[in-house]
PDB file of N, CA and C in Angstrom:
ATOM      1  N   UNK A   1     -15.817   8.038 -57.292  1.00  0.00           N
ATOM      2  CA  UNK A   1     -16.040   6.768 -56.683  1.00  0.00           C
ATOM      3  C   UNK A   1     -14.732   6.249 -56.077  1.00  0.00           C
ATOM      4  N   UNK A   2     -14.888   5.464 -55.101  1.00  0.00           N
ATOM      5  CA  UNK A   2     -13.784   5.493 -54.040  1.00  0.00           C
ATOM      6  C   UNK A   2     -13.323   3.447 -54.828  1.00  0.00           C
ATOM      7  N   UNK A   3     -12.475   3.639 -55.247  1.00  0.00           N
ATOM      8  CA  UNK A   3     -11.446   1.855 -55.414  1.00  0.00           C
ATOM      9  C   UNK A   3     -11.244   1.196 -54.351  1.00  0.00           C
ATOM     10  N   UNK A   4     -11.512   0.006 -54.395  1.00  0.00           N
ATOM     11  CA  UNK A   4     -10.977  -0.954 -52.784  1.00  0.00           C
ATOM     12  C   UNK A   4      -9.943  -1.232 -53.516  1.00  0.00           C
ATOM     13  N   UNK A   5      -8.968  -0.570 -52.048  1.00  0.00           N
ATOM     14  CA  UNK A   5      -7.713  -0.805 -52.093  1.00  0.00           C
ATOM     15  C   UNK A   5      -6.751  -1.649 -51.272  1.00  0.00           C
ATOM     16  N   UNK A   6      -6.042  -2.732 -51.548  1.00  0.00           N
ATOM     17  CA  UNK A   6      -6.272  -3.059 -50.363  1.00  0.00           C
ATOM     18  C   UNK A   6      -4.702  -2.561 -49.762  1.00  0.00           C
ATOM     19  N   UNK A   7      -4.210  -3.196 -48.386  1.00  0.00           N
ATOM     20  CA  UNK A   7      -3.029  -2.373 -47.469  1.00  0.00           C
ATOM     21  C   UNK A   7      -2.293  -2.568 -48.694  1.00  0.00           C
ATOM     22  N   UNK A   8      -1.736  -3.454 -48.837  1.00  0.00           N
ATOM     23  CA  UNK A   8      -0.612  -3.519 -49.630  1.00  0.00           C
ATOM     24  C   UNK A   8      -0.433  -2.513 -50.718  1.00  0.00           C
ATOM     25  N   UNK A   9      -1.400  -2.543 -51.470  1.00  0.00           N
ATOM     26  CA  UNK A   9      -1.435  -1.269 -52.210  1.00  0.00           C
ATOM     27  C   UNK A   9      -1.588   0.098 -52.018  1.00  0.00           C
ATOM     28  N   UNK A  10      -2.226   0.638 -50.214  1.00  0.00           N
ATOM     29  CA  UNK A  10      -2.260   1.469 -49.869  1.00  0.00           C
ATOM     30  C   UNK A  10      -0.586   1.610 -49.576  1.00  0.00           C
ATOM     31  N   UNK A  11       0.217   1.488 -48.976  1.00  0.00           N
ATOM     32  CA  UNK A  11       1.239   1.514 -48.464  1.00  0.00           C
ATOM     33  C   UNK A  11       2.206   1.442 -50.037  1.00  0.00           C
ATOM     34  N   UNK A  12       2.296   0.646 -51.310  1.00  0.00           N
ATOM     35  CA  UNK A  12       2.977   1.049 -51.745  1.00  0.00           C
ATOM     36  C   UNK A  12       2.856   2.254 -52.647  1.00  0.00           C
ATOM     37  N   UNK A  13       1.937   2.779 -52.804  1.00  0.00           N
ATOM     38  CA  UNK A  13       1.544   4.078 -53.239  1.00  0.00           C
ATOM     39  C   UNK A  13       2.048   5.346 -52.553  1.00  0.00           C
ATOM     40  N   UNK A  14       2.156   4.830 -51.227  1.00  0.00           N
ATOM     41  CA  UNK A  14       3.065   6.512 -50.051  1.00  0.00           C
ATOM     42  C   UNK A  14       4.579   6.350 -50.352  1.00  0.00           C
ATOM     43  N   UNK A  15       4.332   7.834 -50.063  1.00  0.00           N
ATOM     44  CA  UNK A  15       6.154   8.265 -50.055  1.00  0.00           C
ATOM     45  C   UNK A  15       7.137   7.495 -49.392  1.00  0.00           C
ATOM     46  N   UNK A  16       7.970   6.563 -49.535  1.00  0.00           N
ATOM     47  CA  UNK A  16       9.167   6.334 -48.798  1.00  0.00           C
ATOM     48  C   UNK A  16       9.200   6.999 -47.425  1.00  0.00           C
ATOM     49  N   UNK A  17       9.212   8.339 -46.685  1.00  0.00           N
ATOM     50  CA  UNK A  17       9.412   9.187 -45.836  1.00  0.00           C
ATOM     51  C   UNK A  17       8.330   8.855 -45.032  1.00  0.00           C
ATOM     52  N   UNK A  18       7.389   8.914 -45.467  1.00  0.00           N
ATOM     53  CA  UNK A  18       5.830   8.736 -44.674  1.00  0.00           C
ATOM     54  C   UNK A  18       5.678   7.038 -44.748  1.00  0.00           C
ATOM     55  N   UNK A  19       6.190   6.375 -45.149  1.00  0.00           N
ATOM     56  CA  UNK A  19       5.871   4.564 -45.034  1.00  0.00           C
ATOM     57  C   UNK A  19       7.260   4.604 -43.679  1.00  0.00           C
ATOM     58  N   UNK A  20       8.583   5.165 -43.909  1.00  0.00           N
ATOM     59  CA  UNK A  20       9.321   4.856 -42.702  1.00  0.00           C
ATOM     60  C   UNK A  20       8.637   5.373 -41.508  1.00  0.00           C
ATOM     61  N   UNK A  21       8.265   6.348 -41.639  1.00  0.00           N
ATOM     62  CA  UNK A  21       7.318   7.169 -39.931  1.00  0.00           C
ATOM     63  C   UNK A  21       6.414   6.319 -39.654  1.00  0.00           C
ATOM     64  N   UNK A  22       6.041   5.574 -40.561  1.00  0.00           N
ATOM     65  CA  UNK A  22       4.582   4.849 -40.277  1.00  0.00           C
ATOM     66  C   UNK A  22       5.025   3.402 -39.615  1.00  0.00           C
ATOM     67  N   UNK A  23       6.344   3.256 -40.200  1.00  0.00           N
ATOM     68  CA  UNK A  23       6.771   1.785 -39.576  1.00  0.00           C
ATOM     69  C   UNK A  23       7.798   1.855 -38.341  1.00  0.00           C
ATOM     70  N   UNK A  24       7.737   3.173 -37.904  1.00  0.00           N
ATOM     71  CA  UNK A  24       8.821   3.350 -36.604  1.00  0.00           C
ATOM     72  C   UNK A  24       7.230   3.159 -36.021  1.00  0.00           C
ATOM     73  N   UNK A  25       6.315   4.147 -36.356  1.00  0.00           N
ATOM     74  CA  UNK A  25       5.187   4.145 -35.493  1.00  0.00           C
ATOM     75  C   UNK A  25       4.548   3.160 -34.697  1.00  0.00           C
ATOM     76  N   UNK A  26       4.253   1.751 -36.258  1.00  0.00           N
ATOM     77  CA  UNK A  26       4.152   0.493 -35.572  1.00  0.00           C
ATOM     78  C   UNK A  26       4.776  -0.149 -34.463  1.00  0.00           C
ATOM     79  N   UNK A  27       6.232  -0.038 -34.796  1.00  0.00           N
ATOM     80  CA  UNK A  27       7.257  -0.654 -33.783  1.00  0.00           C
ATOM     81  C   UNK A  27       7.049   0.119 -32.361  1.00  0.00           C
ATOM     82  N   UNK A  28       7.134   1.452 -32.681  1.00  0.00           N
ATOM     83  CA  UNK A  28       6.646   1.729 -31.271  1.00  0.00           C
ATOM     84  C   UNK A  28       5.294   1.647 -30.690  1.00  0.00           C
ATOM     85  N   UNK A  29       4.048   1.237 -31.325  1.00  0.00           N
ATOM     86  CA  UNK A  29       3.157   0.476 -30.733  1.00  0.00           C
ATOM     87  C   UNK A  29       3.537  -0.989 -30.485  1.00  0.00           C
ATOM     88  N   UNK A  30       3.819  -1.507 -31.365  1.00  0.00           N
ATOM     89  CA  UNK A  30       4.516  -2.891 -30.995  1.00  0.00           C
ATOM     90  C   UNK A  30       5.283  -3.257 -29.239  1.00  0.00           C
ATOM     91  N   UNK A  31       6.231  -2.571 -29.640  1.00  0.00           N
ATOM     92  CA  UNK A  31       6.706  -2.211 -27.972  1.00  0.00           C
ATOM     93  C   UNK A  31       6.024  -2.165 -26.744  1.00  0.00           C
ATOM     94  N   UNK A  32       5.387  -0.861 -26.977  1.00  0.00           N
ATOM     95  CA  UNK A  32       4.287  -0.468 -26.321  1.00  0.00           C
ATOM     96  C   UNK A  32       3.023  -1.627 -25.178  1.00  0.00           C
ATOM     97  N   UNK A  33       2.966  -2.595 -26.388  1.00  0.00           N
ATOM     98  CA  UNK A  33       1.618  -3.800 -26.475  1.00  0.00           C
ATOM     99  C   UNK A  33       3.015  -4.693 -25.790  1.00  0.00           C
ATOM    100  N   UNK A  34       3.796  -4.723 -26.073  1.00  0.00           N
ATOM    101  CA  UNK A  34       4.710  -6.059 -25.477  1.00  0.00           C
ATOM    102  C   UNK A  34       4.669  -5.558 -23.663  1.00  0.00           C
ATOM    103  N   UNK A  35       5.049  -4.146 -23.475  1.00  0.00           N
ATOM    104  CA  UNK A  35       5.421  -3.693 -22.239  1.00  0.00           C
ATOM    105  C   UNK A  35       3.875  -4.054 -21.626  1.00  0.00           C
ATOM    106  N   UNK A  36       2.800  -3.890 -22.055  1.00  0.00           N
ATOM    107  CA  UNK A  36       1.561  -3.695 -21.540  1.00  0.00           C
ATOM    108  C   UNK A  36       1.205  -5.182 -21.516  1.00  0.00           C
ATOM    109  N   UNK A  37       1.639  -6.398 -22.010  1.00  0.00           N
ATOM    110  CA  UNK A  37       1.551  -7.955 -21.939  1.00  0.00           C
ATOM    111  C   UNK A  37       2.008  -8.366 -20.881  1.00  0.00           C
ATOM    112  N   UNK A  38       3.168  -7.353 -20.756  1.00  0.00           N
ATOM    113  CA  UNK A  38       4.339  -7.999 -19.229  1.00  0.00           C
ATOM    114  C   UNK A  38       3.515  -7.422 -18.381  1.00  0.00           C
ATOM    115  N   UNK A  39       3.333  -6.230 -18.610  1.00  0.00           N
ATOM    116  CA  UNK A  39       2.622  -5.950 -17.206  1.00  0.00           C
ATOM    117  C   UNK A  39       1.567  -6.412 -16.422  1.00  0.00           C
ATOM    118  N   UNK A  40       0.660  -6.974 -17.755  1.00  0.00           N
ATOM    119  CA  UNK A  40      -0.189  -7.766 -17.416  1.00  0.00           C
ATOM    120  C   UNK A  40      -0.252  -9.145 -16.245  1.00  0.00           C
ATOM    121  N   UNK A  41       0.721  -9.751 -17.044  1.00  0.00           N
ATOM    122  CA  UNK A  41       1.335 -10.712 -16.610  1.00  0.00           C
ATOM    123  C   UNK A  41       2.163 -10.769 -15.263  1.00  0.00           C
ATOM    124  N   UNK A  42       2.239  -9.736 -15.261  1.00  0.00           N
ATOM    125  CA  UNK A  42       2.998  -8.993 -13.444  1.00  0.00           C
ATOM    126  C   UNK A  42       1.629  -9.204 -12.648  1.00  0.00           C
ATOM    127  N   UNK A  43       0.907  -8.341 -13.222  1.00  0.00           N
ATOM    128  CA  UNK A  43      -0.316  -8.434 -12.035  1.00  0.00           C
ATOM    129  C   UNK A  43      -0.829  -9.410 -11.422  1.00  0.00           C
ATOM    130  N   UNK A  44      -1.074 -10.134 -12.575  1.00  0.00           N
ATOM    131  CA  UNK A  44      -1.884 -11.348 -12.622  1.00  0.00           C
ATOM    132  C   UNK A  44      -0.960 -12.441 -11.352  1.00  0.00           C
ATOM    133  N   UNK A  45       0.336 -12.456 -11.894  1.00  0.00           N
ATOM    134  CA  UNK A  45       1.074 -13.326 -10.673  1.00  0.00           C
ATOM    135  C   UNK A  45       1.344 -12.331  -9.336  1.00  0.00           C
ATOM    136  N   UNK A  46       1.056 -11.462  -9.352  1.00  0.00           N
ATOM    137  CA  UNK A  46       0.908 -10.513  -8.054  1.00  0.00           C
ATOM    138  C   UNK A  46      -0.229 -10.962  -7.433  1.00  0.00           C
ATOM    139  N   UNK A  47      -0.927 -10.725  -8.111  1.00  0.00           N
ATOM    140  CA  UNK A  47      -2.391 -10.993  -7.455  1.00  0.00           C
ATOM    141  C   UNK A  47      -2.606 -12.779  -6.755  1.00  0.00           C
ATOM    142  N   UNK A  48      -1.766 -13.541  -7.838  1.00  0.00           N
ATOM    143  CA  UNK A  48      -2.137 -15.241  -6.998  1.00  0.00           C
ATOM    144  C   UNK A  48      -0.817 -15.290  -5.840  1.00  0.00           C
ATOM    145  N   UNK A  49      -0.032 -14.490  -5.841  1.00  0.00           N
ATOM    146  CA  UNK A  49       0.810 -14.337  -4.448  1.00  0.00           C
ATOM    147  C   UNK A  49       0.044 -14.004  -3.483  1.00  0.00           C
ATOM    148  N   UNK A  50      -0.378 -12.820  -3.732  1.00  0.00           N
ATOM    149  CA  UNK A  50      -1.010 -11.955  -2.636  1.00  0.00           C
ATOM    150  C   UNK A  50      -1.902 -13.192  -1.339  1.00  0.00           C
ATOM    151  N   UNK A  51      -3.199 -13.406  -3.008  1.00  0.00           N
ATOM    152  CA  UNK A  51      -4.009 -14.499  -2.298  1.00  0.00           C
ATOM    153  C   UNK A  51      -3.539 -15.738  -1.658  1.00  0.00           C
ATOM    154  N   UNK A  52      -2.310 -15.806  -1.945  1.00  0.00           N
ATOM    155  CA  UNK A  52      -1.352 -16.949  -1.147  1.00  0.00           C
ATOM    156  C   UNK A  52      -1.052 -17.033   0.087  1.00  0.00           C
ATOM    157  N   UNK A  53      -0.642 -15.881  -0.242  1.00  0.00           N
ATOM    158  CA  UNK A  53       0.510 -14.901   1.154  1.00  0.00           C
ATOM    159  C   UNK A  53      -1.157 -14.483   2.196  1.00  0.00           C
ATOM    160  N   UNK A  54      -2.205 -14.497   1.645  1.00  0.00           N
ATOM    161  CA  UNK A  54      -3.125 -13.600   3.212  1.00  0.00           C
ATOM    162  C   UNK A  54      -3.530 -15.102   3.096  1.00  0.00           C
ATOM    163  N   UNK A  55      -3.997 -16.650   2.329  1.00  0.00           N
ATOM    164  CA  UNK A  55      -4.258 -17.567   2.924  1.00  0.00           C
ATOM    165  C   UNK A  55      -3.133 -18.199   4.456  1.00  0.00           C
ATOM    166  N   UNK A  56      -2.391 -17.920   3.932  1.00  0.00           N
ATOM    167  CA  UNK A  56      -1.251 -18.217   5.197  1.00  0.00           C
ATOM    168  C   UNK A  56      -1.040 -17.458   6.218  1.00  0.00           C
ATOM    169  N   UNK A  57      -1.815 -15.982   5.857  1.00  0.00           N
ATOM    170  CA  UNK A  57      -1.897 -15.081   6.574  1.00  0.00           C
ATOM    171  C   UNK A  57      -2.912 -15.313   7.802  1.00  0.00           C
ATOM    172  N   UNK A  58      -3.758 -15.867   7.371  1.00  0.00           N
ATOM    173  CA  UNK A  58      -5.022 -16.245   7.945  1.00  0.00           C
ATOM    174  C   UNK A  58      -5.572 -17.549   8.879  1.00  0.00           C
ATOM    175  N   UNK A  59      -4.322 -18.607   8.359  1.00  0.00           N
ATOM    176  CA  UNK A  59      -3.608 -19.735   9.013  1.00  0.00           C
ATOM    177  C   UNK A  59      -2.692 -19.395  10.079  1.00  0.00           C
ATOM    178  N   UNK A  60      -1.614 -18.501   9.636  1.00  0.00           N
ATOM    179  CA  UNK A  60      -1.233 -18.143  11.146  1.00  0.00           C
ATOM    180  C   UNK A  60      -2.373 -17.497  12.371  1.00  0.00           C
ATOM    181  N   UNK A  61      -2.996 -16.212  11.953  1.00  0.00           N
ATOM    182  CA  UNK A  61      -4.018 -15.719  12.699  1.00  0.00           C
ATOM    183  C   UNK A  61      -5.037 -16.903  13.157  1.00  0.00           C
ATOM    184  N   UNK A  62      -5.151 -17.938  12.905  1.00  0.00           N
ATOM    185  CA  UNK A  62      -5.856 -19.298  13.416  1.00  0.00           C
ATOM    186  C   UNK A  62      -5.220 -19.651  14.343  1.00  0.00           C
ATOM    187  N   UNK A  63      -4.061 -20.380  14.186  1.00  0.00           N
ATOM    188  CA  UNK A  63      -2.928 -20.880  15.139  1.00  0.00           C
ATOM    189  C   UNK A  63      -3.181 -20.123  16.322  1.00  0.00           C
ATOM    190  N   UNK A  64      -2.237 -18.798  15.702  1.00  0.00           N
ATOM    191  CA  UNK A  64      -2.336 -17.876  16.799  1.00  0.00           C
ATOM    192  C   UNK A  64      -3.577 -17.638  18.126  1.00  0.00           C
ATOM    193  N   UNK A  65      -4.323 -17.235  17.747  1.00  0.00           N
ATOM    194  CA  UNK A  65      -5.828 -17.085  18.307  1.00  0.00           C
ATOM    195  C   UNK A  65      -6.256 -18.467  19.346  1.00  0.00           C
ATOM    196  N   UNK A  66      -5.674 -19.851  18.393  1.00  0.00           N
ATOM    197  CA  UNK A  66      -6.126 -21.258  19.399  1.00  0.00           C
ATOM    198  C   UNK A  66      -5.018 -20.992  20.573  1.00  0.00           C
ATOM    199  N   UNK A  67      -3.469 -20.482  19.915  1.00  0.00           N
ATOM    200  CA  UNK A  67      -2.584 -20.644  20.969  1.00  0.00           C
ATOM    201  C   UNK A  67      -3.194 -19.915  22.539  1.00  0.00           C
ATOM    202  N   UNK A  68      -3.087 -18.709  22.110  1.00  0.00           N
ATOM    203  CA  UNK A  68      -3.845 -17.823  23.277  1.00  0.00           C
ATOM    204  C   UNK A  68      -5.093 -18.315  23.831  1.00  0.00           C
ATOM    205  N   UNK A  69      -5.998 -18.951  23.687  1.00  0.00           N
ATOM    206  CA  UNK A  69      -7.449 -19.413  24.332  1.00  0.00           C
ATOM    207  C   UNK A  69      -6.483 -20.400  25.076  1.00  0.00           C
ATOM    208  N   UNK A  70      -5.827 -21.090  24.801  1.00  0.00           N
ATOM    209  CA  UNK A  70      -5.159 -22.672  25.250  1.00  0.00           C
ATOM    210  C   UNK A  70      -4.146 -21.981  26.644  1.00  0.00           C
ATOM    211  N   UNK A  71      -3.754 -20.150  26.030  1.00  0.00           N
ATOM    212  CA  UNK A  71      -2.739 -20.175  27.158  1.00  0.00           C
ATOM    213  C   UNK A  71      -3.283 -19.258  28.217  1.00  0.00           C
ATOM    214  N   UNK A  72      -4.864 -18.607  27.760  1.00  0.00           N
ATOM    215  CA  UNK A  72      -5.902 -18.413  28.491  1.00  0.00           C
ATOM    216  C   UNK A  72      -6.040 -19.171  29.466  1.00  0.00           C
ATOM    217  N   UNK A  73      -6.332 -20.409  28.468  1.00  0.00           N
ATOM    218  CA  UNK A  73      -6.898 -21.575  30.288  1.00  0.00           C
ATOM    219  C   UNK A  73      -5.452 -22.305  31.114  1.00  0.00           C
ATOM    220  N   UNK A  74      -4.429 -21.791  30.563  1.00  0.00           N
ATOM    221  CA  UNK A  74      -3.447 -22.537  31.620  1.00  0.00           C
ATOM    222  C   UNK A  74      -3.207 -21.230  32.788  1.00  0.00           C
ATOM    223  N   UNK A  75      -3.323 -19.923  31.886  1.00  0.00           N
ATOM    224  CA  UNK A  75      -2.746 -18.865  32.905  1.00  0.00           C
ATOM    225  C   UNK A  75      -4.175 -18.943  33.976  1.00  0.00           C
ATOM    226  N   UNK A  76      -5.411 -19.287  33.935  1.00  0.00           N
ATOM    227  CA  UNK A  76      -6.437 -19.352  34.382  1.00  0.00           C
ATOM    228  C   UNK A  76      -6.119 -20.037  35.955  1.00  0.00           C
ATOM    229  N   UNK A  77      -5.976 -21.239  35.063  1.00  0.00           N
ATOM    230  CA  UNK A  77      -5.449 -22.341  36.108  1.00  0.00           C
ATOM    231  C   UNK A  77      -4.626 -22.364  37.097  1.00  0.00           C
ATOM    232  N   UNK A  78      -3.657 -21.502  36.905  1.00  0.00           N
ATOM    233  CA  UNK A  78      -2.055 -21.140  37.634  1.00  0.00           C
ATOM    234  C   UNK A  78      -2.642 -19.701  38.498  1.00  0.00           C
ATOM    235  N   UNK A  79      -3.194 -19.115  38.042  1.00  0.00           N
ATOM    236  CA  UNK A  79      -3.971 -17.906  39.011  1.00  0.00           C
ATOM    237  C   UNK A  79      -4.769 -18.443  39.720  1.00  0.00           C
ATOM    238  N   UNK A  80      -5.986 -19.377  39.501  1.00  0.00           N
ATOM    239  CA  UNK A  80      -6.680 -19.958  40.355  1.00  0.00           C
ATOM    240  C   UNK A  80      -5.603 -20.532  41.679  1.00  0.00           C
ATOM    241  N   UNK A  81      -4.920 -21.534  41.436  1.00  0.00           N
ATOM    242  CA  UNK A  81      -3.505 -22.313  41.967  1.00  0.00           C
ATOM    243  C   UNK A  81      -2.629 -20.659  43.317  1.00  0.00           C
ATOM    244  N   UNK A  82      -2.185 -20.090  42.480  1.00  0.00           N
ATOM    245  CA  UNK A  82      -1.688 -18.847  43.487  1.00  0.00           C
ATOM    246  C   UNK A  82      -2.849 -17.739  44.440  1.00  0.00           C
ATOM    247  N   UNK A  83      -3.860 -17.935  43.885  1.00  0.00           N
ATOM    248  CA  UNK A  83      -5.317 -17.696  44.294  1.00  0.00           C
ATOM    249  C   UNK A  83      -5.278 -18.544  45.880  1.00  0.00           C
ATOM    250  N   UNK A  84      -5.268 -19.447  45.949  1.00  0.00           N
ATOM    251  CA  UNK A  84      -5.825 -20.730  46.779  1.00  0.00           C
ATOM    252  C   UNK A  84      -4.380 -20.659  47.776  1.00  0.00           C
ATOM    253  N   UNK A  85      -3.682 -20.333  47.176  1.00  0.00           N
ATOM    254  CA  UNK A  85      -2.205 -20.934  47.771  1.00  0.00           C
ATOM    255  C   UNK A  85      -1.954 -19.528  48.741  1.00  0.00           C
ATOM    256  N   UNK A  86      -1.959 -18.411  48.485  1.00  0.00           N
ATOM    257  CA  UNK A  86      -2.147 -16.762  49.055  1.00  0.00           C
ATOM    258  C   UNK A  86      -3.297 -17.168  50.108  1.00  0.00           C
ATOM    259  N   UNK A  87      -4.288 -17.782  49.725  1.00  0.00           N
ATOM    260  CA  UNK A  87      -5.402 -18.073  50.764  1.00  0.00           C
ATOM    261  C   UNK A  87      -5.011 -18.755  52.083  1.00  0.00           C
ATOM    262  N   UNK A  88      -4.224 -19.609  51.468  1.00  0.00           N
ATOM    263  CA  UNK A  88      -3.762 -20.583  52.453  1.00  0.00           C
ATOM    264  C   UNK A  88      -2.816 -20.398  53.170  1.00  0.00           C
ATOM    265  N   UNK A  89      -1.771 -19.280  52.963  1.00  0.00           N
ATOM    266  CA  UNK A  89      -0.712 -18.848  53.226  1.00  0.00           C
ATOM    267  C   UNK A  89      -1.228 -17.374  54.387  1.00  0.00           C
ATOM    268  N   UNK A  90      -2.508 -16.856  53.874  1.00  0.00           N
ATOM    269  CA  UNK A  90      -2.743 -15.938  54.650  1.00  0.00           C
ATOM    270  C   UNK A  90      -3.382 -16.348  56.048  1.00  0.00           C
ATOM    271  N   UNK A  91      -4.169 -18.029  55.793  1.00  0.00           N
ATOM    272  CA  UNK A  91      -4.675 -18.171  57.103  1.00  0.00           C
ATOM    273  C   UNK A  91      -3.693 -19.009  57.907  1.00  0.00           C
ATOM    274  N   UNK A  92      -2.634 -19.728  57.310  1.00  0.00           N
ATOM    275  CA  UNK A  92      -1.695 -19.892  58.256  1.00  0.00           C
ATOM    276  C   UNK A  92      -0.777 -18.757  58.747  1.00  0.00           C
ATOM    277  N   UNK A  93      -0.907 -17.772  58.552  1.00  0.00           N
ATOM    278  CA  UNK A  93      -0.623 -16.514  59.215  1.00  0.00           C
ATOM    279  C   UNK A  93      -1.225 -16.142  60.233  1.00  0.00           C
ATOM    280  N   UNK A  94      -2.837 -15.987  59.779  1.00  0.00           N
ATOM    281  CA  UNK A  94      -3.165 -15.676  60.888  1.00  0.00           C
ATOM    282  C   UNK A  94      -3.009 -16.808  62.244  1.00  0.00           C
ATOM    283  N   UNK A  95      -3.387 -18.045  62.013  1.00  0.00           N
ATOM    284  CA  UNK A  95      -3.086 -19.215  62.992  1.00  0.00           C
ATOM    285  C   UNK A  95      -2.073 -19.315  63.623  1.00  0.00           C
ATOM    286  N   UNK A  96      -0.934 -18.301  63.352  1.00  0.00           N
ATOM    287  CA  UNK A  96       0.365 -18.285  63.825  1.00  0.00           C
ATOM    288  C   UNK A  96       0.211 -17.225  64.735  1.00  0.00           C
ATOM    289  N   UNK A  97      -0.337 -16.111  64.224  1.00  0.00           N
ATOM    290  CA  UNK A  97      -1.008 -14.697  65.090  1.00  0.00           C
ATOM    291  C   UNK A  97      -1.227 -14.963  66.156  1.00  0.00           C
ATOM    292  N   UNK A  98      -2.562 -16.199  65.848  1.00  0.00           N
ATOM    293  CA  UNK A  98      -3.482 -16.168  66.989  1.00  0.00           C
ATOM    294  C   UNK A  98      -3.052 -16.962  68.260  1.00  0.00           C
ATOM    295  N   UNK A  99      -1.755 -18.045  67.555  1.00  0.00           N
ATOM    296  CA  UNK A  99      -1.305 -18.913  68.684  1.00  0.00           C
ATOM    297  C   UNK A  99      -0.310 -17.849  69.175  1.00  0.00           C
ATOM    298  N   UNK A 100       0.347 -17.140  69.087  1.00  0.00           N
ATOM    299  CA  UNK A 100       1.103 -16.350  69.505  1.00  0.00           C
ATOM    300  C   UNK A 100       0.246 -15.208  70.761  1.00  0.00           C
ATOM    301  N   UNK A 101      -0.458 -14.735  70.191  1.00  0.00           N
ATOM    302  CA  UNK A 101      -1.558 -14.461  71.327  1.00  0.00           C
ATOM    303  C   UNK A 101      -1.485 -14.881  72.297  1.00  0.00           C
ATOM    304  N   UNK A 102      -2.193 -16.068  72.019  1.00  0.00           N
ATOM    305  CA  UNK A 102      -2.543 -16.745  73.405  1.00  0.00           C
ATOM    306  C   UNK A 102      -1.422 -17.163  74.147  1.00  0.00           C
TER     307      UNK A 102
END
């Protein structure tokens, strides 16, 4: 029949040799769980940067996008403008042609 034993008594019953291996062991799980907390903790503030950094990302690409429609309709405007002005420039050419002609 098997005694409930409990840790304390399991542990002082082992060899000296085998209780030190067993308590480097801990410590190096110990460690282990600390490195794997930080890392955690890395991600986690990685991750609310990230989502930071593409909200602003996404604010510029706004800006951006209105700037260009806005410089759409001015370059629009200024081509229409040299459009009209070439027009006008070509038929006072010819009117110069034609008085010369005659």
């Amino acid at each position: 029949m098997v005694n409930n034993l409990s840790i304390v008594d399991f542990v002082t019953y082992l060899p000296p040799e085998l209780v030190s291996k067993v308590e480097n062991l801990v410590f190096i799980l110990k460690a282990i769980g600390v490195i794997f907390i930080g890392y955690i903790i890395f991600l986690v503030v990685k991750g609310i940067l990230s989502v930071i950094r593409g909200r602003k990302i996404d604010k510029i690409y706004k800006k951006v996008h209105e700037i260009e429609k806005k410089l759409d309709k001015v370059l629009e405007g200024k081509k229409h403008k040299e459009d009209v002005s070439k027009e006008i420039h070509k038929k006072t050419k010819k009117d110069r042609t034609e008085k010369k002609k005659k």
